[in-house]
Protein backbone atom coordinates (compact mmCIF):
# COMPACT_ATOMS: atom_id res chain seq x y z
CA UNK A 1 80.53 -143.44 -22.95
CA UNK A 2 81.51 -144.19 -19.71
CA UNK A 3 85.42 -143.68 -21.25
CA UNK A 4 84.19 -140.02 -22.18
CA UNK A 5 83.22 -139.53 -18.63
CA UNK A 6 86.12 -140.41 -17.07
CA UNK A 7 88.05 -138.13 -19.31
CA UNK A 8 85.69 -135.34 -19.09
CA UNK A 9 85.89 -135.50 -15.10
CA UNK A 10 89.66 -135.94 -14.68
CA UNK A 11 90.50 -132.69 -16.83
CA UNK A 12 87.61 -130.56 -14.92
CA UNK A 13 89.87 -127.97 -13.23
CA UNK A 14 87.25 -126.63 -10.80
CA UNK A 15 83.60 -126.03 -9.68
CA UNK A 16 81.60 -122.80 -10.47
CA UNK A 17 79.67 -121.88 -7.31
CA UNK A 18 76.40 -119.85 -8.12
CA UNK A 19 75.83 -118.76 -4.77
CA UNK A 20 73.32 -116.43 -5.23
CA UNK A 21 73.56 -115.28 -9.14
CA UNK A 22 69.69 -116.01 -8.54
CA UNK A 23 69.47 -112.55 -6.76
CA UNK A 24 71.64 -110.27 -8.17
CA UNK A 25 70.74 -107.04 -6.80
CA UNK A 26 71.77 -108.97 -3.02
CA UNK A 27 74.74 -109.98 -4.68
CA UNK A 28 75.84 -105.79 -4.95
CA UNK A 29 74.03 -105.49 -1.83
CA UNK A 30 76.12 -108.19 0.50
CA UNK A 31 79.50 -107.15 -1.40
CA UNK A 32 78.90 -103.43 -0.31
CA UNK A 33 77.92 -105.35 3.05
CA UNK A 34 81.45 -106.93 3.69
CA UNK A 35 83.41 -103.74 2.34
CA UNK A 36 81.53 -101.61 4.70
CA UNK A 37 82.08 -104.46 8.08
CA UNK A 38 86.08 -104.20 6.95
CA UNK A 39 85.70 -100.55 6.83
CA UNK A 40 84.18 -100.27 10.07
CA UNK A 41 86.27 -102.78 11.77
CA UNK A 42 89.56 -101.12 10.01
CA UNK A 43 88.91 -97.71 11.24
CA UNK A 44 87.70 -98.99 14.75
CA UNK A 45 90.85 -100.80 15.58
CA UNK A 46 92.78 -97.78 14.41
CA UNK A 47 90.74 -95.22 16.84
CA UNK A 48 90.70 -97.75 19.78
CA UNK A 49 94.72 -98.77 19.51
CA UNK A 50 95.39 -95.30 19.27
CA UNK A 51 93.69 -93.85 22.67
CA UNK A 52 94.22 -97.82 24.20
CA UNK A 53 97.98 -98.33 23.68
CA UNK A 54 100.40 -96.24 25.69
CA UNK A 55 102.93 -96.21 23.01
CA UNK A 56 100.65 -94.61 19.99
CA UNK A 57 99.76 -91.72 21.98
CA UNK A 58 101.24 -89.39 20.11
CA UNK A 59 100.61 -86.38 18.05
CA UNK A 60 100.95 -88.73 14.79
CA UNK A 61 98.40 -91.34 16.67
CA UNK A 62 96.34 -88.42 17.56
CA UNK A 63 95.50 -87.29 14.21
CA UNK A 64 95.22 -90.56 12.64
CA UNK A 65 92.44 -91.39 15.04
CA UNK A 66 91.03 -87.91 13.67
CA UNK A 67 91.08 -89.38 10.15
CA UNK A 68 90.04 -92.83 11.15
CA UNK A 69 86.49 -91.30 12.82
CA UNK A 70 86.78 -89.38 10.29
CA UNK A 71 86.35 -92.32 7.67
CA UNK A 72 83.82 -93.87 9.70
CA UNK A 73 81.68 -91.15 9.50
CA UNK A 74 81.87 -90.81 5.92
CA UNK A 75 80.97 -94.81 5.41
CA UNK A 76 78.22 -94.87 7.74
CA UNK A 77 76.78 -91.23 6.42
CA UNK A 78 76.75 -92.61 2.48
CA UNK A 79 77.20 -96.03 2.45
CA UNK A 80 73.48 -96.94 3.75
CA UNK A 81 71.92 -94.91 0.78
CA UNK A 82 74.28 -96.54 -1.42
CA UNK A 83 72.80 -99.94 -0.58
CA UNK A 84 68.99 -98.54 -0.56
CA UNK A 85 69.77 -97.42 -4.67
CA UNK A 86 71.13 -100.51 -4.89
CA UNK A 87 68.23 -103.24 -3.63
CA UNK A 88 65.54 -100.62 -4.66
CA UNK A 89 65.12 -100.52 -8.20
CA UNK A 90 63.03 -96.86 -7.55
CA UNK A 91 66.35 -95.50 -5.95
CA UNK A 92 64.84 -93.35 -3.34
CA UNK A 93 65.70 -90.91 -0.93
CA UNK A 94 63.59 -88.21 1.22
CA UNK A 95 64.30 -84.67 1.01
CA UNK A 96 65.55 -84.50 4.58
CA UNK A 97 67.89 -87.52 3.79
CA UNK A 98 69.34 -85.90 1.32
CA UNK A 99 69.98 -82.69 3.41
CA UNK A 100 71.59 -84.83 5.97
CA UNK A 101 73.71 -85.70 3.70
CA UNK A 102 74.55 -82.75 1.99
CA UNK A 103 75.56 -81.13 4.90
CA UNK A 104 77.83 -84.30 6.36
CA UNK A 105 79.17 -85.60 3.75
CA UNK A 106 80.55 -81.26 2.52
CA UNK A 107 81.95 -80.98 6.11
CA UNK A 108 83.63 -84.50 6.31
CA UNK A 109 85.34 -83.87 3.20
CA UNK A 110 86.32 -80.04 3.84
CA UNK A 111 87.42 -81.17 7.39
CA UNK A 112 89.74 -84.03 5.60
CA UNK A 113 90.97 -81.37 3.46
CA UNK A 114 92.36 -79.37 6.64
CA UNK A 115 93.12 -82.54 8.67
CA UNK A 116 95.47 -83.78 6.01
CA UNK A 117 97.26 -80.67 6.09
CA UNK A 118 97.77 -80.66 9.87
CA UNK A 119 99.03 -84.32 9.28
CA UNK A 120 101.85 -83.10 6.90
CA UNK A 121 102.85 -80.76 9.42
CA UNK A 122 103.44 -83.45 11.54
CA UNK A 123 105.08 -85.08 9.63
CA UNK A 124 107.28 -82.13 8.74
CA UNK A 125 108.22 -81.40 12.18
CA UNK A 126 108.83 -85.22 13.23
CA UNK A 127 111.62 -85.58 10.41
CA UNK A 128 113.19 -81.92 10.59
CA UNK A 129 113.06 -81.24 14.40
CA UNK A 130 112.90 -84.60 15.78
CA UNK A 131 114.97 -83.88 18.99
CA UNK A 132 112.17 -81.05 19.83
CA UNK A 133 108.90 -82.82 18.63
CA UNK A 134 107.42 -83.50 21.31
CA UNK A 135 108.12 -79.99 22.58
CA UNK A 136 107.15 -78.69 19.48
CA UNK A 137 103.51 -80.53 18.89
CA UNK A 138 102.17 -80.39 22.53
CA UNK A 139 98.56 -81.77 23.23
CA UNK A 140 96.95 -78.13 23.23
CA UNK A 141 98.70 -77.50 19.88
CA UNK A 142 97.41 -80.96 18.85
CA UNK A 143 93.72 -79.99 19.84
CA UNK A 144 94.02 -76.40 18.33
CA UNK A 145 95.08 -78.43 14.96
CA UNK A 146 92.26 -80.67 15.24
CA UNK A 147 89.44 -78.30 16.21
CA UNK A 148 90.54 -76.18 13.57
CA UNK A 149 90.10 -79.02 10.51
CA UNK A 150 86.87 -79.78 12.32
CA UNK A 151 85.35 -76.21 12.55
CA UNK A 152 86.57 -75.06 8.99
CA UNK A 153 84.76 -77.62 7.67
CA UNK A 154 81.71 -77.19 9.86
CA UNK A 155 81.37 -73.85 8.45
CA UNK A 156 81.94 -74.18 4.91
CA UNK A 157 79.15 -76.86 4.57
CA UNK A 158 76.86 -74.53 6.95
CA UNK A 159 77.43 -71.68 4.15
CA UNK A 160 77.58 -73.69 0.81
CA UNK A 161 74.97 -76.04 1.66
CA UNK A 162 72.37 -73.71 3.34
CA UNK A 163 72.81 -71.67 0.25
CA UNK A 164 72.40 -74.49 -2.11
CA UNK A 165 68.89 -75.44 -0.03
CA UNK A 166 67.44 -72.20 -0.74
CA UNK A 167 67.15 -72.25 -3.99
CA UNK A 168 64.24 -73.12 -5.96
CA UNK A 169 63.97 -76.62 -7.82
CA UNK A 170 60.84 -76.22 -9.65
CA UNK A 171 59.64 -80.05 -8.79
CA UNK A 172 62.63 -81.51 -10.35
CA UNK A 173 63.52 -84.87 -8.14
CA UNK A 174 66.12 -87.10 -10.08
CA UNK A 175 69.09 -86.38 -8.97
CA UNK A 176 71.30 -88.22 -11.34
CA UNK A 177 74.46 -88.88 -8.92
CA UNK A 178 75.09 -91.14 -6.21
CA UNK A 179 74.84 -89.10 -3.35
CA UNK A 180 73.36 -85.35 -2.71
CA UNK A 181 76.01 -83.26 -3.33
CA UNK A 182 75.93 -79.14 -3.83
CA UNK A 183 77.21 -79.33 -7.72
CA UNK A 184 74.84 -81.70 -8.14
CA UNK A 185 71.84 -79.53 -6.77
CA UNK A 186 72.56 -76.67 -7.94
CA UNK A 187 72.19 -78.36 -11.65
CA UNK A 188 68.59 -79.26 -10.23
CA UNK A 189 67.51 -75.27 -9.63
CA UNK A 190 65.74 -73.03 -12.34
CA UNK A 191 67.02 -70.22 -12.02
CA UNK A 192 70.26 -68.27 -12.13
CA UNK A 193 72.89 -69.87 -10.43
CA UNK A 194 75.88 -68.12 -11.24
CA UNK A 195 76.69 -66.65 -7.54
CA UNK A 196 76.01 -70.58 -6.05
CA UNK A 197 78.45 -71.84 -9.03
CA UNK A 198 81.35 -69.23 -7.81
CA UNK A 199 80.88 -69.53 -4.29
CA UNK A 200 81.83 -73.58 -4.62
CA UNK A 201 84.80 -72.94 -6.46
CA UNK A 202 86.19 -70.32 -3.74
CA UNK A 203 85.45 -72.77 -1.17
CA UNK A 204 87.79 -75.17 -3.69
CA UNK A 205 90.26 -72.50 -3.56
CA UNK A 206 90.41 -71.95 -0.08
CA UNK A 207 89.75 -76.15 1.18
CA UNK A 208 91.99 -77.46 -1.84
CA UNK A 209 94.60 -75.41 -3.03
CA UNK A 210 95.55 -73.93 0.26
CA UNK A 211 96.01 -76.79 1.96
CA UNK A 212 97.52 -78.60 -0.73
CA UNK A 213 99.73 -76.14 -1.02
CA UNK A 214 100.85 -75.81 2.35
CA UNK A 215 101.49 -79.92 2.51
CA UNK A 216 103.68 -79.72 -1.01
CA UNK A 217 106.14 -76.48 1.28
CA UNK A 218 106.07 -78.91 4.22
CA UNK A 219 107.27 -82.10 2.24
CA UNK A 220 109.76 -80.01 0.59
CA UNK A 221 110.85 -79.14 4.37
CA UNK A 222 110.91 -83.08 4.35
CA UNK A 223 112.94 -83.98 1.31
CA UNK A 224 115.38 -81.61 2.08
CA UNK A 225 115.86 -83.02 5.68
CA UNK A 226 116.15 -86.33 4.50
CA UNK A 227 118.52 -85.34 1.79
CA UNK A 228 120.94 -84.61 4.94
CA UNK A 229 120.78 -87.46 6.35
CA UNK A 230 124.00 -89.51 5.62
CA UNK A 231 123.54 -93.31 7.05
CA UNK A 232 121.00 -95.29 4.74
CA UNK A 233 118.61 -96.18 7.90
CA UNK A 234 118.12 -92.53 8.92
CA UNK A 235 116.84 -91.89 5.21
CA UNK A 236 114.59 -94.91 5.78
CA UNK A 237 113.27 -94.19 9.06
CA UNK A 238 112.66 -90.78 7.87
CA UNK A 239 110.63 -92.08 5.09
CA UNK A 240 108.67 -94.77 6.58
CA UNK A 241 107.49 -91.75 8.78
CA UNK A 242 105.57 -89.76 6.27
CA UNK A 243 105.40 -92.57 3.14
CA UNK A 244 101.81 -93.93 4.52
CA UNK A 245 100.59 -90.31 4.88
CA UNK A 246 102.03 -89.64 1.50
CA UNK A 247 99.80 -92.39 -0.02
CA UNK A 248 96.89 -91.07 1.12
CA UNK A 249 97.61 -87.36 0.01
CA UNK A 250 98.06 -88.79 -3.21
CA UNK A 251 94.45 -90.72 -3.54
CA UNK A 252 92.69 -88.57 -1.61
CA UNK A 253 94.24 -84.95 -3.55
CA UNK A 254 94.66 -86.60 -7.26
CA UNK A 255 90.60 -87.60 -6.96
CA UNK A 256 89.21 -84.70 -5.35
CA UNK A 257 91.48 -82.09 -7.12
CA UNK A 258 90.36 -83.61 -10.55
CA UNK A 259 86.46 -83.48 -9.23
CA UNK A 260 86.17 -80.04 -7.81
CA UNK A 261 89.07 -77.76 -10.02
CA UNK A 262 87.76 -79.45 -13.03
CA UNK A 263 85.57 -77.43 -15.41
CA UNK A 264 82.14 -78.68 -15.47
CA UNK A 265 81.56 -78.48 -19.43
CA UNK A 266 84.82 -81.15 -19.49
CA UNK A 267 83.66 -83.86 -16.90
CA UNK A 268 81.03 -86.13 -18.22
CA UNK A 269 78.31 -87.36 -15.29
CA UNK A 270 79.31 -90.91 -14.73
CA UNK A 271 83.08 -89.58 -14.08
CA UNK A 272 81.55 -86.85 -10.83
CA UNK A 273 79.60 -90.50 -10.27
CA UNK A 274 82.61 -92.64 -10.03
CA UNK A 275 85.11 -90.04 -8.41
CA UNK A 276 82.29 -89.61 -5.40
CA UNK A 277 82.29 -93.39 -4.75
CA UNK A 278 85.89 -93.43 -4.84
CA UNK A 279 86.65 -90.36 -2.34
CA UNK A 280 83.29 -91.77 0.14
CA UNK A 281 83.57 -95.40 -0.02
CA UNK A 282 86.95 -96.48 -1.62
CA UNK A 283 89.05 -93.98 0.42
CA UNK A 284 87.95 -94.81 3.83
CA UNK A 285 88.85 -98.57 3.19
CA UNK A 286 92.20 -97.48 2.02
CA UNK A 287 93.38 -95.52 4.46
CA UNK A 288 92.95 -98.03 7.48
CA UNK A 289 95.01 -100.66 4.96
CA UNK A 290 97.28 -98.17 4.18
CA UNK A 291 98.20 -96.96 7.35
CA UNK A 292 98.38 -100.49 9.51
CA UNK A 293 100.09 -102.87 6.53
CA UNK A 294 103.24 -99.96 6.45
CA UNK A 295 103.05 -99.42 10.11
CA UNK A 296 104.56 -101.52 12.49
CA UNK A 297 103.60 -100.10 15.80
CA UNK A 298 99.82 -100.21 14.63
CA UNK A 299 100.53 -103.82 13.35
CA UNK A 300 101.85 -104.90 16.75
CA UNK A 301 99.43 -102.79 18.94
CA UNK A 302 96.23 -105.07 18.99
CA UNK A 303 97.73 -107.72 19.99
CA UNK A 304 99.29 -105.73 22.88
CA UNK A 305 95.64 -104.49 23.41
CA UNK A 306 94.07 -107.75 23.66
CA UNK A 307 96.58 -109.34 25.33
CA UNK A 308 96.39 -106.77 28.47
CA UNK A 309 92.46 -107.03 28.41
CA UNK A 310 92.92 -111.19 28.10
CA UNK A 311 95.57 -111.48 30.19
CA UNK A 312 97.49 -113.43 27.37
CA UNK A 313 101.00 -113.09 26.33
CA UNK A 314 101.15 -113.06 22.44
CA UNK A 315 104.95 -113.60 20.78
């Protein structure tokens, strides 16, 4: 017996921690905690670096601070609810709640729309005119850009969402998504909804298409500028400009393209449920990775940051 044991222990290749498998719904609850704390303190060091460090303020810098806020907002406008549904077996939310959300979360996404945009044009004037860039993007321009993603998206979620309010629901409550959103609602209402079912998809025209549109003309501005480049570390340089903001075109585009263009009769419910908590919650932890592991002025910056405020020298 005691042979057996012996044996037994020397080929055990590890130890199974339960931690708390007792309580599973604060299992979900503490794992959307920690993604939420690395979101936050992602996006945080991006905005702060950005307006901190003498060297990242730029017009690049300057919009990716946009987007980083921009993330923030989005985590702390869904994620809370998200971990209510999740501890609270009764799921709920109040009706002014949900129009809190309705109206932030339409705007934050609209305005990302725009901002990304902006961001390729950037990007397209950084590679093809870099000798007049700075010229070129000025700080008014910059602000124009910036007010302009903000305000468009302001307005589309004062007119889809206000228009989505007013109609009548007829007591129905269970909204089966993850967070209020105007396709969603309008499913909830009882009467015809054929004017608040077109009016969505010209905002998609106008919020998706457009601006994807306009960033697909401004990277082909891109390729072909690159294509002239003879030496091998121009073409890299030139690449490692615009390949982080080319990642997150192609997440952020790819989901929200598929959700909104889609026709409704072909998208079952749980895939509008998983694309939302992609584009609300797995975006904005992508983009601060994203943007700081293939960046090596953001990389560097912190620890130029602290070490002015510490008075420490960091090698």
């Amino acid at each position: 017996m005691e042979i057996m044991r012996s044996i037994t222990e020397s080929n055990l290749t590890g130890f199974i921690l339960l931690g708390f498998s007792d309580y599973p719904q604060l299992q979900k609850v503490l794992f959307v905690v920690i993604l939420v704390l690395l979101t936050i303190l992602g996006t945080t060091t991006v905005i702060l670096v950005s307006c901190l460090e003498p060297k990242l303020q730029t017009p690049m810098y300057f919009c990716l601070s946009h987007l980083s806020f921009l993330d923030l907002c989005f985590t702390s406008s869904v994620t809370p609810q998200l971990l209510v549904n999740l501890w609270d077996p009764m799921k709920p939310i109040t009706y002014g709640g949900c129009v809190v959300q309705l109206y932030v979360s339409l705007a934050l996404g609209s305005t990302e729309c725009v901002l990304l945009a902006v961001m390729s044009y950037d990007c397209c004037v950084a590679v093809c005119h870099p000798l007049h860039y700075t010229v070129s993007m000025h700080s008014h321009l910059c602000m124009s850009l910036a007010s302009l993603a903000w305000l468009s998206g302001v307005a589309t979620t004062l007119v889809q969402s206000t228009l989505t309010l007013q109609l009548p629901f007829c007591g129905h409550r269970q909204v089966d998504h993850i967070i209020c959103e105007v396709p969603v609602l309008i499913k909830l209402a009882c009467v015809n909804t054929t004017f608040n079912e077109v009016e969505p998809f010209v905002a998609s025209i106008l919020f998706l298409i457009v601006p994807f549109s306009f960033i697909m003309v401004s990277y082909g501005y891109i390729a072909k500028a690159v294509m002239r480049i003879r030496s091998t570390t121009g073409k890299r340089k030139a690449f490692g400009t615009c390949s982080s903001h080319l990642m997150v075109i192609i997440i952020f585009y790819e989901i929200i393209i598929f959700m909104y263009l889609q026709p409704a009769k072909c998208r079952s419910k749980d895939q509008g449920k998983f694309v939302s908590l992609f584009y609300t919650v797995v975006t904005p932890i992508l983009n601060p990775l994203i943007y700081t592991l293939r960046n090596k002025d953001i990389k560097r910056a912190p620890k130029k940051v602290l070490g002015k405020i510490l008075g420490i020298h960091f090698t």
